[in-house]
C-alpha atoms as a PDB file:
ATOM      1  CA  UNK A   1      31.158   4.672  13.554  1.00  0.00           C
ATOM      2  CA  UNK A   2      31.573   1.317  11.238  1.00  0.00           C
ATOM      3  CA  UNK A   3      32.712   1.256   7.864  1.00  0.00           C
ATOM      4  CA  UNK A   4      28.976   0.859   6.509  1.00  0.00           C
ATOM      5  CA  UNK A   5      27.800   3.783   8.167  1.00  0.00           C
ATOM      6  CA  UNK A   6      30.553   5.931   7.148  1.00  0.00           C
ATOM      7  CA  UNK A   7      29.222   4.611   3.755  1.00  0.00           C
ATOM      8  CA  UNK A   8      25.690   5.554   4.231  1.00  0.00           C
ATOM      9  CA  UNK A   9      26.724   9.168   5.162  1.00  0.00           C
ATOM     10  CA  UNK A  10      27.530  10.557   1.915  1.00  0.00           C
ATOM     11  CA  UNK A  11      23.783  11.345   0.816  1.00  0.00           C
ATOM     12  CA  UNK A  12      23.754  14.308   3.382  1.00  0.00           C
ATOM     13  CA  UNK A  13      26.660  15.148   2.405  1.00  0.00           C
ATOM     14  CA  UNK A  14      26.090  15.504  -1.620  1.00  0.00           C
ATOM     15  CA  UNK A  15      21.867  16.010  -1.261  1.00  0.00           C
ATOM     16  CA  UNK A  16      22.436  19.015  -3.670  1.00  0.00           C
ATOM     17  CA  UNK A  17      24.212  16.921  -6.235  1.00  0.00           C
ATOM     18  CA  UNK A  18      23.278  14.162  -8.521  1.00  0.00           C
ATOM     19  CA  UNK A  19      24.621  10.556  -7.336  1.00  0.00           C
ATOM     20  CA  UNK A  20      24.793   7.994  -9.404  1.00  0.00           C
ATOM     21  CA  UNK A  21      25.197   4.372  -7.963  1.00  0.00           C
ATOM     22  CA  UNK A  22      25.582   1.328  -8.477  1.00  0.00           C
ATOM     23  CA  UNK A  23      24.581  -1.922  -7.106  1.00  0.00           C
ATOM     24  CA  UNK A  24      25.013  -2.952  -3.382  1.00  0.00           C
ATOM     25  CA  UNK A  25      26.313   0.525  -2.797  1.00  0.00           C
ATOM     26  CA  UNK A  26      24.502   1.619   1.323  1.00  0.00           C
ATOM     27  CA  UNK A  27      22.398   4.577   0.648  1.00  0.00           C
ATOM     28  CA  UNK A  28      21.811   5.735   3.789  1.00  0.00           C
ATOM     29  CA  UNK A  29      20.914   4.043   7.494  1.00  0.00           C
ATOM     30  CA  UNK A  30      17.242   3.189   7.403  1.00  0.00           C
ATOM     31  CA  UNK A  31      14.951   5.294   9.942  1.00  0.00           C
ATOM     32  CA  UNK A  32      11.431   5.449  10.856  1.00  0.00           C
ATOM     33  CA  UNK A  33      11.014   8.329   8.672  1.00  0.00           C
ATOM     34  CA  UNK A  34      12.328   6.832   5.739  1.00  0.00           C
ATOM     35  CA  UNK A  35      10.874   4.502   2.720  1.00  0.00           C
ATOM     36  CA  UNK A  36      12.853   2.428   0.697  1.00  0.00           C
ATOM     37  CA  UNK A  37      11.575   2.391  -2.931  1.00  0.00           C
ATOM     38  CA  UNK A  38      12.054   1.445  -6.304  1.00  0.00           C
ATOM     39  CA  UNK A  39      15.832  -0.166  -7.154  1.00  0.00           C
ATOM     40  CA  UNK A  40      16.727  -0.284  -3.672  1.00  0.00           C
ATOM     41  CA  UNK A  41      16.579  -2.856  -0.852  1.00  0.00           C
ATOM     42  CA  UNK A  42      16.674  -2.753   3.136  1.00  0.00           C
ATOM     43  CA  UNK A  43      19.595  -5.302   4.908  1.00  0.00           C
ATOM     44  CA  UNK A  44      21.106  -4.298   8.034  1.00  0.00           C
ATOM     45  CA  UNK A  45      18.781  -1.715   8.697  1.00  0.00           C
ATOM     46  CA  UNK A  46      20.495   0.177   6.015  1.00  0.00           C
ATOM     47  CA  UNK A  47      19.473   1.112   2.455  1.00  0.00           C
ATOM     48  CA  UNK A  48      21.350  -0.357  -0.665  1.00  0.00           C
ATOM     49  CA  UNK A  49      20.919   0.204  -4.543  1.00  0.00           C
ATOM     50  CA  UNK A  50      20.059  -3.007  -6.423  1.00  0.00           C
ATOM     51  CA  UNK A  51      20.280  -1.089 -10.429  1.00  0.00           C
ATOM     52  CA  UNK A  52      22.857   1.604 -11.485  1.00  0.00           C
ATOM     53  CA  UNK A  53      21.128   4.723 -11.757  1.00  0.00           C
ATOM     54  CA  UNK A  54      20.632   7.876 -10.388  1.00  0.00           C
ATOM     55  CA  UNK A  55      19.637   8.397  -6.459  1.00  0.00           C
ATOM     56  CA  UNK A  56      16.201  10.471  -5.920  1.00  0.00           C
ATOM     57  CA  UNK A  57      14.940  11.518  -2.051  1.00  0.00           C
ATOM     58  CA  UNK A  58      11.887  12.803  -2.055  1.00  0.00           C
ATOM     59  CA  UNK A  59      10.321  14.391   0.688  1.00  0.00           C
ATOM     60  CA  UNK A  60       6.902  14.456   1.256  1.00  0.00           C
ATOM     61  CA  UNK A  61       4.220  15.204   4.176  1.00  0.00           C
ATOM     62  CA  UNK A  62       1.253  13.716   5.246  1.00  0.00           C
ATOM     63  CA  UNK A  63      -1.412  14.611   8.040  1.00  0.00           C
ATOM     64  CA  UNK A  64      -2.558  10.974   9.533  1.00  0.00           C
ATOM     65  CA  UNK A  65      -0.631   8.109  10.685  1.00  0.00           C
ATOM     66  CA  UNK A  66      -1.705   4.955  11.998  1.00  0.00           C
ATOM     67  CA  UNK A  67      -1.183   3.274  15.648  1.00  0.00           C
ATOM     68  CA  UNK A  68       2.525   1.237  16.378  1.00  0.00           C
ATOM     69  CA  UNK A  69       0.175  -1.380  17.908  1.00  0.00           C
ATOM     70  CA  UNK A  70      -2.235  -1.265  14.805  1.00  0.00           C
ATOM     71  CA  UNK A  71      -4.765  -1.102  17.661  1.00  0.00           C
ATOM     72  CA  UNK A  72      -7.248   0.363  15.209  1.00  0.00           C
ATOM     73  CA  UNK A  73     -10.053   1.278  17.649  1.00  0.00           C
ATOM     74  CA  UNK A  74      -8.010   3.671  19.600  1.00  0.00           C
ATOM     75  CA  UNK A  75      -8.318   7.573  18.625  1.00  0.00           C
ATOM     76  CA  UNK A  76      -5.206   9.044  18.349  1.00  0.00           C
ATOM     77  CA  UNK A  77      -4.449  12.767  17.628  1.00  0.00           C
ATOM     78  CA  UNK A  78      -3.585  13.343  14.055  1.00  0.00           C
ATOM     79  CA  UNK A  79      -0.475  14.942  13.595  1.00  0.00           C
ATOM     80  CA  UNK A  80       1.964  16.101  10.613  1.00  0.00           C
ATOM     81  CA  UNK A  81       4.504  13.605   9.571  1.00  0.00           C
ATOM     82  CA  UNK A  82       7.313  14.094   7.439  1.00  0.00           C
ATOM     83  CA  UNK A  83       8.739  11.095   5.431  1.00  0.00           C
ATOM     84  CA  UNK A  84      11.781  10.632   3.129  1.00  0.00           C
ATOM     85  CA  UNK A  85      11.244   8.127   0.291  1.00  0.00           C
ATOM     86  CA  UNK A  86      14.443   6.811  -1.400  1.00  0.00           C
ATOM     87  CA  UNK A  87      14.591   5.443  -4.742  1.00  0.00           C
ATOM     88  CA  UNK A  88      17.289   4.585  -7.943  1.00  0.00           C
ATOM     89  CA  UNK A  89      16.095   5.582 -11.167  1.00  0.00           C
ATOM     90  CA  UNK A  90      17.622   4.523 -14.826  1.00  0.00           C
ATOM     91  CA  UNK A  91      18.150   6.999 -17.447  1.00  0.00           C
ATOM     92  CA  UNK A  92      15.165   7.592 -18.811  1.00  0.00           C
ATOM     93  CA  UNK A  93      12.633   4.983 -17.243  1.00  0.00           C
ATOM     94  CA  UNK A  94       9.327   5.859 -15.792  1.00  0.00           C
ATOM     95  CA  UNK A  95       8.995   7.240 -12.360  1.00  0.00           C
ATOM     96  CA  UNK A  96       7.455   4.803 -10.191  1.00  0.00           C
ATOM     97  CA  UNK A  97       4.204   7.012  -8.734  1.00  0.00           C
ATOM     98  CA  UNK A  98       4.253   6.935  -4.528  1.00  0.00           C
ATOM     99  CA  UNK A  99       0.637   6.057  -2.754  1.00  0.00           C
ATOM    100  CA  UNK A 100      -0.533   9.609  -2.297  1.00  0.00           C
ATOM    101  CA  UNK A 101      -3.613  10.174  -0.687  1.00  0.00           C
ATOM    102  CA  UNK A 102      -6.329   9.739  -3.204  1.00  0.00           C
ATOM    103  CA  UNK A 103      -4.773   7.670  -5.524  1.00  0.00           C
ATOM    104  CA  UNK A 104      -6.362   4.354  -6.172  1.00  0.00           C
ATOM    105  CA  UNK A 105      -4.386   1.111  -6.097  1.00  0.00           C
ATOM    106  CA  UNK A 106      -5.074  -2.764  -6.913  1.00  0.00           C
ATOM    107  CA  UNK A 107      -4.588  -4.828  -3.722  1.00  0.00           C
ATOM    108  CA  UNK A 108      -5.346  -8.389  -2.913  1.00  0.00           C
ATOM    109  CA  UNK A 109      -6.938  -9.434   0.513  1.00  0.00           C
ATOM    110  CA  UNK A 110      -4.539 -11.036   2.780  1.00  0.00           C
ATOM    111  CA  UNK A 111      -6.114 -11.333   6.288  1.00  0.00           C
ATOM    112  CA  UNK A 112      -9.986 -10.120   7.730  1.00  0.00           C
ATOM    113  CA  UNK A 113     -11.033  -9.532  11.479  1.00  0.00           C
ATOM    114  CA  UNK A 114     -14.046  -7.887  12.822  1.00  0.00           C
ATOM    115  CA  UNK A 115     -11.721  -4.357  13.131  1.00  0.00           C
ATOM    116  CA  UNK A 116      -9.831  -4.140   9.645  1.00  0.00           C
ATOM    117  CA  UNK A 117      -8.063  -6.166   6.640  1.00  0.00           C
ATOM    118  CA  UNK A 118      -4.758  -6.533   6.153  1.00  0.00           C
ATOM    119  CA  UNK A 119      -4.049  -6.497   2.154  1.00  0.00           C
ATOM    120  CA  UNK A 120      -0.932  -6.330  -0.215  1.00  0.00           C
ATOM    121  CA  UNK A 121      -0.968  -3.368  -2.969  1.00  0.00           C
ATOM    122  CA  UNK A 122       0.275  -4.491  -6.046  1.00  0.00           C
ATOM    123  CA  UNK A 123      -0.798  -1.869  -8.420  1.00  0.00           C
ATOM    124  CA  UNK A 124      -0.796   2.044  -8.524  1.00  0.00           C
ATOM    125  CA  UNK A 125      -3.163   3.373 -10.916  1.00  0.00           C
ATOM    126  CA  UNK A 126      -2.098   1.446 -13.932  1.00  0.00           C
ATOM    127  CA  UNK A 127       1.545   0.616 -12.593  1.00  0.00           C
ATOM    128  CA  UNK A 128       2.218  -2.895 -11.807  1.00  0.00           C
ATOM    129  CA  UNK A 129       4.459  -2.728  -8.731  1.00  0.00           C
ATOM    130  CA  UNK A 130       7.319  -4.627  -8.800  1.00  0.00           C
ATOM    131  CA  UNK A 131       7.326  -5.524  -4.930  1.00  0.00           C
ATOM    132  CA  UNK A 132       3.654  -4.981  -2.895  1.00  0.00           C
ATOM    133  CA  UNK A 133       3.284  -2.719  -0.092  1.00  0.00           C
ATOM    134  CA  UNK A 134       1.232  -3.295   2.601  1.00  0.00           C
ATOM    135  CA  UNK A 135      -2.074  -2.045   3.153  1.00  0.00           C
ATOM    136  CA  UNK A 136      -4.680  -1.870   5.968  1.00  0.00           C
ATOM    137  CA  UNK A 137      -8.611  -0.920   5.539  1.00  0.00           C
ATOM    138  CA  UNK A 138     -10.333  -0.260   8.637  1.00  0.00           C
ATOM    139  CA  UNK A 139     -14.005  -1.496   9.247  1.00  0.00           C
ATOM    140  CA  UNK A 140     -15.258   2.179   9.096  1.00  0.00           C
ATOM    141  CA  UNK A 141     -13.641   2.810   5.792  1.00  0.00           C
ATOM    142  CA  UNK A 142     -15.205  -0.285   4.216  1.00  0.00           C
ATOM    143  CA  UNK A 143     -18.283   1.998   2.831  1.00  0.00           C
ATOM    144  CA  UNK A 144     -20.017   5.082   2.721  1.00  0.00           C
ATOM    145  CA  UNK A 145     -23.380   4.003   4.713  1.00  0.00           C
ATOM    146  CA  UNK A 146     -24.222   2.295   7.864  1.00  0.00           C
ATOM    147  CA  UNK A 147     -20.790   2.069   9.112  1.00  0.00           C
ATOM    148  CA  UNK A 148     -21.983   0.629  12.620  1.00  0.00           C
ATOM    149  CA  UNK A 149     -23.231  -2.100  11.248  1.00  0.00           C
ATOM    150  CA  UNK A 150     -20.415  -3.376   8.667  1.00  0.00           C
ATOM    151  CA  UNK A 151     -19.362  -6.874   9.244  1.00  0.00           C
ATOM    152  CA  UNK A 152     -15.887  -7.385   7.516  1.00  0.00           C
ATOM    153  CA  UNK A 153     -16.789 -10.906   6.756  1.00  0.00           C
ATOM    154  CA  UNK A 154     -19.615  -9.837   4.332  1.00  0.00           C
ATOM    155  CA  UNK A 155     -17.740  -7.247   2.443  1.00  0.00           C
ATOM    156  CA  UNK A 156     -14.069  -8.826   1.980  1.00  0.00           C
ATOM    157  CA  UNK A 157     -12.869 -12.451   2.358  1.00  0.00           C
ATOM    158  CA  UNK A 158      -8.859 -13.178   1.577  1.00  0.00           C
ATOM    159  CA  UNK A 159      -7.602 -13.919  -1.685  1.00  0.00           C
ATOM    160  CA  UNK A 160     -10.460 -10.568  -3.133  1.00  0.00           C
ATOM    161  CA  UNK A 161      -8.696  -8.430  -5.872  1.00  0.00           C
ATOM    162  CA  UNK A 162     -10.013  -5.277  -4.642  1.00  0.00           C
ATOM    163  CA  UNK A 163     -10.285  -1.340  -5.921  1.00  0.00           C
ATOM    164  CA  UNK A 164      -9.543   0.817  -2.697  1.00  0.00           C
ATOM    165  CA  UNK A 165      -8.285   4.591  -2.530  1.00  0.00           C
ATOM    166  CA  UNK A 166      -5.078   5.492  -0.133  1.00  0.00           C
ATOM    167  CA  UNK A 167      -5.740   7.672   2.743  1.00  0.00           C
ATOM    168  CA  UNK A 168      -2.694   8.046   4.273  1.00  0.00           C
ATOM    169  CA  UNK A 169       0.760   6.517   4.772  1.00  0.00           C
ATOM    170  CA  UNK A 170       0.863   4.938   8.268  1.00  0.00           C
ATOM    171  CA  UNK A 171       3.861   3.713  10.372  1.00  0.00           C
ATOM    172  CA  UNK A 172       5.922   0.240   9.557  1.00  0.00           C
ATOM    173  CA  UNK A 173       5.723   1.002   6.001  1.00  0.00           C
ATOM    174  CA  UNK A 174       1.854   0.386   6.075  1.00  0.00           C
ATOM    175  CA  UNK A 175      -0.847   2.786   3.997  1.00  0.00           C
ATOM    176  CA  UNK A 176      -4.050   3.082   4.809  1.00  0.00           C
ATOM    177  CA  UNK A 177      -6.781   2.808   2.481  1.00  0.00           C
ATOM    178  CA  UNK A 178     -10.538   3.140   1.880  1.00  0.00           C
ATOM    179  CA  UNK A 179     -12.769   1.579  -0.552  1.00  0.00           C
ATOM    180  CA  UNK A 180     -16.183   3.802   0.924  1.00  0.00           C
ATOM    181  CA  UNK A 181     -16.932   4.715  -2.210  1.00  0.00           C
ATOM    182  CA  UNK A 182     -19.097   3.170  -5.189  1.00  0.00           C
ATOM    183  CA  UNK A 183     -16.312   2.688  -7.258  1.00  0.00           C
ATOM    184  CA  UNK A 184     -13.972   0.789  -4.638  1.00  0.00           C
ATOM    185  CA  UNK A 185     -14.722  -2.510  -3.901  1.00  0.00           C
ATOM    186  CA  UNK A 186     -13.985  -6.135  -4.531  1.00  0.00           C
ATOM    187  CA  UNK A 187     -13.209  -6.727  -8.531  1.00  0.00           C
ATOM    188  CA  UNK A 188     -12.391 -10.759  -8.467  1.00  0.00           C
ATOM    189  CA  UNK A 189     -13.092 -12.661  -5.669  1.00  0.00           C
ATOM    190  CA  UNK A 190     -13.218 -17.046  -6.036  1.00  0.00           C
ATOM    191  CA  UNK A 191     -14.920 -19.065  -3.444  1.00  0.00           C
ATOM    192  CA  UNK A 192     -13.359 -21.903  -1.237  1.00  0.00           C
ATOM    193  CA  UNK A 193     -12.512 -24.223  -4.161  1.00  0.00           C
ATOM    194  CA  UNK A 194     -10.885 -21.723  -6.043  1.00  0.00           C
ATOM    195  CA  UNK A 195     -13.637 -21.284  -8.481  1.00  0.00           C
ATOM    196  CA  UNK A 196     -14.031 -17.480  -9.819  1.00  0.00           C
ATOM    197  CA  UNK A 197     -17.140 -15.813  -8.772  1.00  0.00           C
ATOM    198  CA  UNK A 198     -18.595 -12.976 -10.806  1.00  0.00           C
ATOM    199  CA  UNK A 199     -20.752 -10.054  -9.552  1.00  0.00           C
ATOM    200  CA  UNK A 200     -24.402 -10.149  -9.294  1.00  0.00           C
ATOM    201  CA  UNK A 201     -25.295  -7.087  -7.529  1.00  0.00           C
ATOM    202  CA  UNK A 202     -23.224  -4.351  -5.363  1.00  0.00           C
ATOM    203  CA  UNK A 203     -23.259  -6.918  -2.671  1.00  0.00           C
ATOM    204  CA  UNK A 204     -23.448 -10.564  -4.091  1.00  0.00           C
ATOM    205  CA  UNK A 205     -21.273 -12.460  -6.343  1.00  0.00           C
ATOM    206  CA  UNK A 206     -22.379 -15.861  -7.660  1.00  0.00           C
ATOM    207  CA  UNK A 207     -20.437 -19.147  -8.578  1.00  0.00           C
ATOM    208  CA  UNK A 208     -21.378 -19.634 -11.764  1.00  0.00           C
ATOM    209  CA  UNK A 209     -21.538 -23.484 -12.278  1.00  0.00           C
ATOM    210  CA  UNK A 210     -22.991 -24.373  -7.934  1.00  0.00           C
ATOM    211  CA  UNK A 211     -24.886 -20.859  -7.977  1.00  0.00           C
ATOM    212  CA  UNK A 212     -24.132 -20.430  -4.779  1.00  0.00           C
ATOM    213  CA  UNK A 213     -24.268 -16.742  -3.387  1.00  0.00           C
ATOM    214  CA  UNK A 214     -21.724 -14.737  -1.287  1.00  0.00           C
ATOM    215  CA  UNK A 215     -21.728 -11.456   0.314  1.00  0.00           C
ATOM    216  CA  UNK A 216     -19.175  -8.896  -1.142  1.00  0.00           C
ATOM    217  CA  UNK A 217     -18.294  -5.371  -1.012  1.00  0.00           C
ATOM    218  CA  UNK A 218     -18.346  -5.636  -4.777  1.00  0.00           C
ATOM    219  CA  UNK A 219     -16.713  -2.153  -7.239  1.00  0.00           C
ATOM    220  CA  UNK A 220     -19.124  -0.273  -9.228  1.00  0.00           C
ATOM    221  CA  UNK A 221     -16.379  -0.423 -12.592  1.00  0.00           C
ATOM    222  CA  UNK A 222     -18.449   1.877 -14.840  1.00  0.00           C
ATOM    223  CA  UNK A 223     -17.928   4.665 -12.255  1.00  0.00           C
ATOM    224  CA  UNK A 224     -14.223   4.933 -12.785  1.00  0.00           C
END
């Protein structure tokens, strides 16, 4: 055993206690299982405070999980996962909230294909995340209706600010999310040149100084 993972043994060891640390001291040995969180970071596949304050693992469960291969038209049995999530909290600051399943988060687009979108979650209800996560929306989760005949291209294009609603925390630190639901949906969106676009209609937003048109997945706001 090296000297850093002697180090990172000494949360099992104290779980029961309070632990205080300070910065750049290892945590623990990052595993699959695991999610590093607020004032900590990942190097050497170990975890390592970045504030002083006190150490918090929190255990939580969750009954979904999404492919390795993020081959997201293969059916795969859902089963019960159980994760660890590993954070460093100051004296009395706010408790960052984790993505649990039906929580709704802020998330900018980041990549489409015809299957799913690949976005970055920046907010959690109303807290501003200080690093994103990463998100994925499958094409079946995109709305409530006509799911066979979504095209991804018509609902989401990269660079949207979207609403969407986590479903489930996936492998590879990725959560899956929804926006099938009136509420969820794109909230700013700019065309090609960067110019905003505001909504016209659940499924149109318009440039206001070309008036050109373009399909969107688009939030009904008043709803939330």
């Amino acid at each position: 055993m090296t000297e850093t993972d002697q180090n990172c043994s000494f949360i099992d060891k104290n779980i029961n206690r309070d632990i205080w640390v300070l910065p750049g001291d290892c945590l623990l040995k990052h595993e699959a299982d695991i999610v590093a969180s607020t004032g900590t970071y990942l190097k050497n596949g170990n975890i390592f405070a970045s504030i002083c304050g006190k150490l918090e693992v929190e255990t939580i469960n969750e009954n979904a999980k999404i492919d390795d291969r993020m081959d997201v038209d293969s059916e795969k049995e859902n089963s019960l996962i159980t994760k660890r999530i590993v954070r460093v909290v100051r004296p009395g600051s706010k408790k960052v909230p984790f993505l649990e399943p039906g929580l709704v988060v802020t998330a900018r687009v980041l990549r489409t294909t015809n299957a799913y979108i690949k976005c970055s979650i920046h907010c959690v209800e109303d807290y501003i995340l200080k690093q994103p996560y990463s998100g994925l929306i499958r094409a079946d989760d995109i709305r409530e209706y006509d799911r066979d005949k979504i095209l991804v291209s018509k609902c989401f294009r990269p660079g949207d600010i979207i609403l969407a609603r986590v479903l489930a925390y996936g492998e590879n630190h990725q959560f899956l999310l929804t926006t099938a639901a009136p509420e969820l949906g794109l909230v700013i969106a700019t065309n090609d040149w960067n110019e905003p676009m505001i909504p016209v209609s659940l499924n149109e937003v318009l440039c206001p100084r070309t008036y050109t048109k373009e399909p969107r997945k688009v939030a009904k706001i008043d709803l939330i």
